[in-house]
C-alpha atoms as a PDB file:
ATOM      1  CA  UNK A   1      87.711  87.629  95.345  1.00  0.00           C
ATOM      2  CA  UNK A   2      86.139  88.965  91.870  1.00  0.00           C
ATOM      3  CA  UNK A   3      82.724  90.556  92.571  1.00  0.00           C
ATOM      4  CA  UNK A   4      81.556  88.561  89.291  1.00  0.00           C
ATOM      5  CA  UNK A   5      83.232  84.993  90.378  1.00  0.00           C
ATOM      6  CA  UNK A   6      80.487  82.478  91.068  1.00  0.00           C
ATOM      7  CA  UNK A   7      80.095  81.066  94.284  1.00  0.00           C
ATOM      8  CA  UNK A   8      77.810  78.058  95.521  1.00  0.00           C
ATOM      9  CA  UNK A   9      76.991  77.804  99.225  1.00  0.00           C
ATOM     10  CA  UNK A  10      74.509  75.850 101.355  1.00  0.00           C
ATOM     11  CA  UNK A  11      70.912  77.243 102.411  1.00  0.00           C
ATOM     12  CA  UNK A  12      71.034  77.240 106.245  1.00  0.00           C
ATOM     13  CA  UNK A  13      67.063  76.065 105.748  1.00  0.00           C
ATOM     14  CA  UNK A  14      66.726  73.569 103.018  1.00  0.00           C
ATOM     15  CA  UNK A  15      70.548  72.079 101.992  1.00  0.00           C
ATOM     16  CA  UNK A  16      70.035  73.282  98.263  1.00  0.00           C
ATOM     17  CA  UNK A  17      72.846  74.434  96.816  1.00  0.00           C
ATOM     18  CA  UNK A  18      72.870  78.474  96.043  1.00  0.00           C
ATOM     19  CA  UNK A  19      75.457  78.982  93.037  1.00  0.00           C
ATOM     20  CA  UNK A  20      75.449  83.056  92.465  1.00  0.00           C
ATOM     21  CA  UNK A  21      78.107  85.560  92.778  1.00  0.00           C
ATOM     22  CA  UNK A  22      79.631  86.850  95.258  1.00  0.00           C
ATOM     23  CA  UNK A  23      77.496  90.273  95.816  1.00  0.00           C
ATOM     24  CA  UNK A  24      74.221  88.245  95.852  1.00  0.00           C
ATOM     25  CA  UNK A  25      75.379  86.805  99.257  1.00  0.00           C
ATOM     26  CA  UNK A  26      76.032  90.503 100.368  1.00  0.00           C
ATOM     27  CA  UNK A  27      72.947  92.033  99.905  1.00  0.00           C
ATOM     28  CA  UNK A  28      70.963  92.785 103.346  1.00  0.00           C
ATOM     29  CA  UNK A  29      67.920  89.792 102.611  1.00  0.00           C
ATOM     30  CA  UNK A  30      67.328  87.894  99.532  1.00  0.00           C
ATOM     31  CA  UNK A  31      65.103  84.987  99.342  1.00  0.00           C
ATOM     32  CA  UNK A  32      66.934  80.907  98.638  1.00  0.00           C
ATOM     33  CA  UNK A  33      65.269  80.145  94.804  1.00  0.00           C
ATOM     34  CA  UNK A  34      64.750  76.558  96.064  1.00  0.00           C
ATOM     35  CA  UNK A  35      62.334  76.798  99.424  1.00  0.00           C
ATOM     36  CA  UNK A  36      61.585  80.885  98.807  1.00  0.00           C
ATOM     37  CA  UNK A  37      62.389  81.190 102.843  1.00  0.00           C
ATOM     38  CA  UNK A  38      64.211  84.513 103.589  1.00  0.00           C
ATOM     39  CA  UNK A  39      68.276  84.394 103.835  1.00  0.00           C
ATOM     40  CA  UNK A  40      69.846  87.804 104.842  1.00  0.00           C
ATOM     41  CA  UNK A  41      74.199  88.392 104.536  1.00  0.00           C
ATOM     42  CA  UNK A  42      75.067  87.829 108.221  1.00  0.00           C
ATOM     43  CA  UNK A  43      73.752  84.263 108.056  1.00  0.00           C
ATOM     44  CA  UNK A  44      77.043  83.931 104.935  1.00  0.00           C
ATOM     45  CA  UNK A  45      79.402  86.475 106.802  1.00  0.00           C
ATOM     46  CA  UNK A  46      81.318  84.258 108.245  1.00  0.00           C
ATOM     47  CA  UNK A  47      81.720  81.827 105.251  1.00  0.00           C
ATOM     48  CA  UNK A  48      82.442  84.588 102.701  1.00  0.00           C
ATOM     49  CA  UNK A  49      84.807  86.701 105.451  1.00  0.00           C
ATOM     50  CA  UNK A  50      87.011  83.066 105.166  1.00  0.00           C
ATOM     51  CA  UNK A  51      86.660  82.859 101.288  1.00  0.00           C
ATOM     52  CA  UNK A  52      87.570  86.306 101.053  1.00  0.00           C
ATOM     53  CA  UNK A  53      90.882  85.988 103.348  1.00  0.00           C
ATOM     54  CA  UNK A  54      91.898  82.808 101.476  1.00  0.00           C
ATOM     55  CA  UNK A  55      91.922  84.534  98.075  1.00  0.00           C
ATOM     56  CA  UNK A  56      93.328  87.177  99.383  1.00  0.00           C
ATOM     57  CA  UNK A  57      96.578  84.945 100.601  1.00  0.00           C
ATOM     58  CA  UNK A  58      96.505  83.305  97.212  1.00  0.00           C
ATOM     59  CA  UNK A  59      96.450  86.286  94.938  1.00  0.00           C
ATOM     60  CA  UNK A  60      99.499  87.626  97.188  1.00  0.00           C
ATOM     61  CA  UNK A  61     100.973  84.250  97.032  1.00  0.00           C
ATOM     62  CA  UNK A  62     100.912  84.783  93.547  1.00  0.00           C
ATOM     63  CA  UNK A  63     102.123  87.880  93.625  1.00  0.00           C
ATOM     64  CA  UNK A  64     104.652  88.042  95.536  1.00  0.00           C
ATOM     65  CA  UNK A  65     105.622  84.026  95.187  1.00  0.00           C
ATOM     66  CA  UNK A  66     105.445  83.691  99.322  1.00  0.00           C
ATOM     67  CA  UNK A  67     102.730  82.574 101.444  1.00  0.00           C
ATOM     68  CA  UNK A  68     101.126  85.725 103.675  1.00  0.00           C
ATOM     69  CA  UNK A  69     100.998  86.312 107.020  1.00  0.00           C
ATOM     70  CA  UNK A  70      97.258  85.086 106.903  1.00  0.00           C
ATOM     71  CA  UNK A  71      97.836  82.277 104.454  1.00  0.00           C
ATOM     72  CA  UNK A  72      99.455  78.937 104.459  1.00  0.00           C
ATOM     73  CA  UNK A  73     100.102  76.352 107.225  1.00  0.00           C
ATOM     74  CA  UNK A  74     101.724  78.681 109.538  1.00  0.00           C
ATOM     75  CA  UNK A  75     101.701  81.688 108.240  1.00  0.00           C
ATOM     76  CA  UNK A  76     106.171  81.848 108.271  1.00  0.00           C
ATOM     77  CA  UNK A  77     108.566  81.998 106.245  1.00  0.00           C
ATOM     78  CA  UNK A  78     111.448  78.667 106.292  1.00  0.00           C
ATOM     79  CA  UNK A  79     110.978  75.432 107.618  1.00  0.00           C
ATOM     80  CA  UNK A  80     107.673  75.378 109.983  1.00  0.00           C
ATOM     81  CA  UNK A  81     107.795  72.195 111.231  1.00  0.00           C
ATOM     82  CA  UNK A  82     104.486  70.870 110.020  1.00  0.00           C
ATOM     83  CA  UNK A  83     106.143  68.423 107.276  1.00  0.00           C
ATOM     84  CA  UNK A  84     104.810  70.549 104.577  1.00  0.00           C
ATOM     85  CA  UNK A  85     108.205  70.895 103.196  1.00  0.00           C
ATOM     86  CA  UNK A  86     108.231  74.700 103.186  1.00  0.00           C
END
């Protein structure tokens, strides 16, 4: 994922929508510009670990015109089984 590419999440406090990139939800504390109530990275870690890995498997999907170990339905190469055709 681009360290410029916009993101929007959730506040955990107040449901407004936080659209900034991707650094901004890195930084140790920063404060939601809706409600002003203290946010700090570990309470996006999670989400942005996931967002990370996904564009991750894309961009090699991309790449290398397979799906990735990490990516995909099932993560195989062939048939899978999952009726996903691939």
């Amino acid at each position: 994922m681009s360290e410029k590419e916009m993101i929007a999440l959730e506040c955990p406090h107040c449901q407004g929508e936080l659209y900034q990139p991707l650094p901004w939800f890195k930084k140790a504390s920063f404060l939601c510009p809706a409600c002003e109530k203290a946010l700090k990275a570990e309470d996006f870690a999670t989400i942005i670990a996931a967002l990370e890995e996904e564009m991750d498997a894309y961009h090699a999907e991309l790449i290398h015109g397979e799906t990735s170990a990490t990516g995909g339905c099932c993560g195989s190469k062939g048939h899978c089984g999952c009726g996903k055709g691939h």
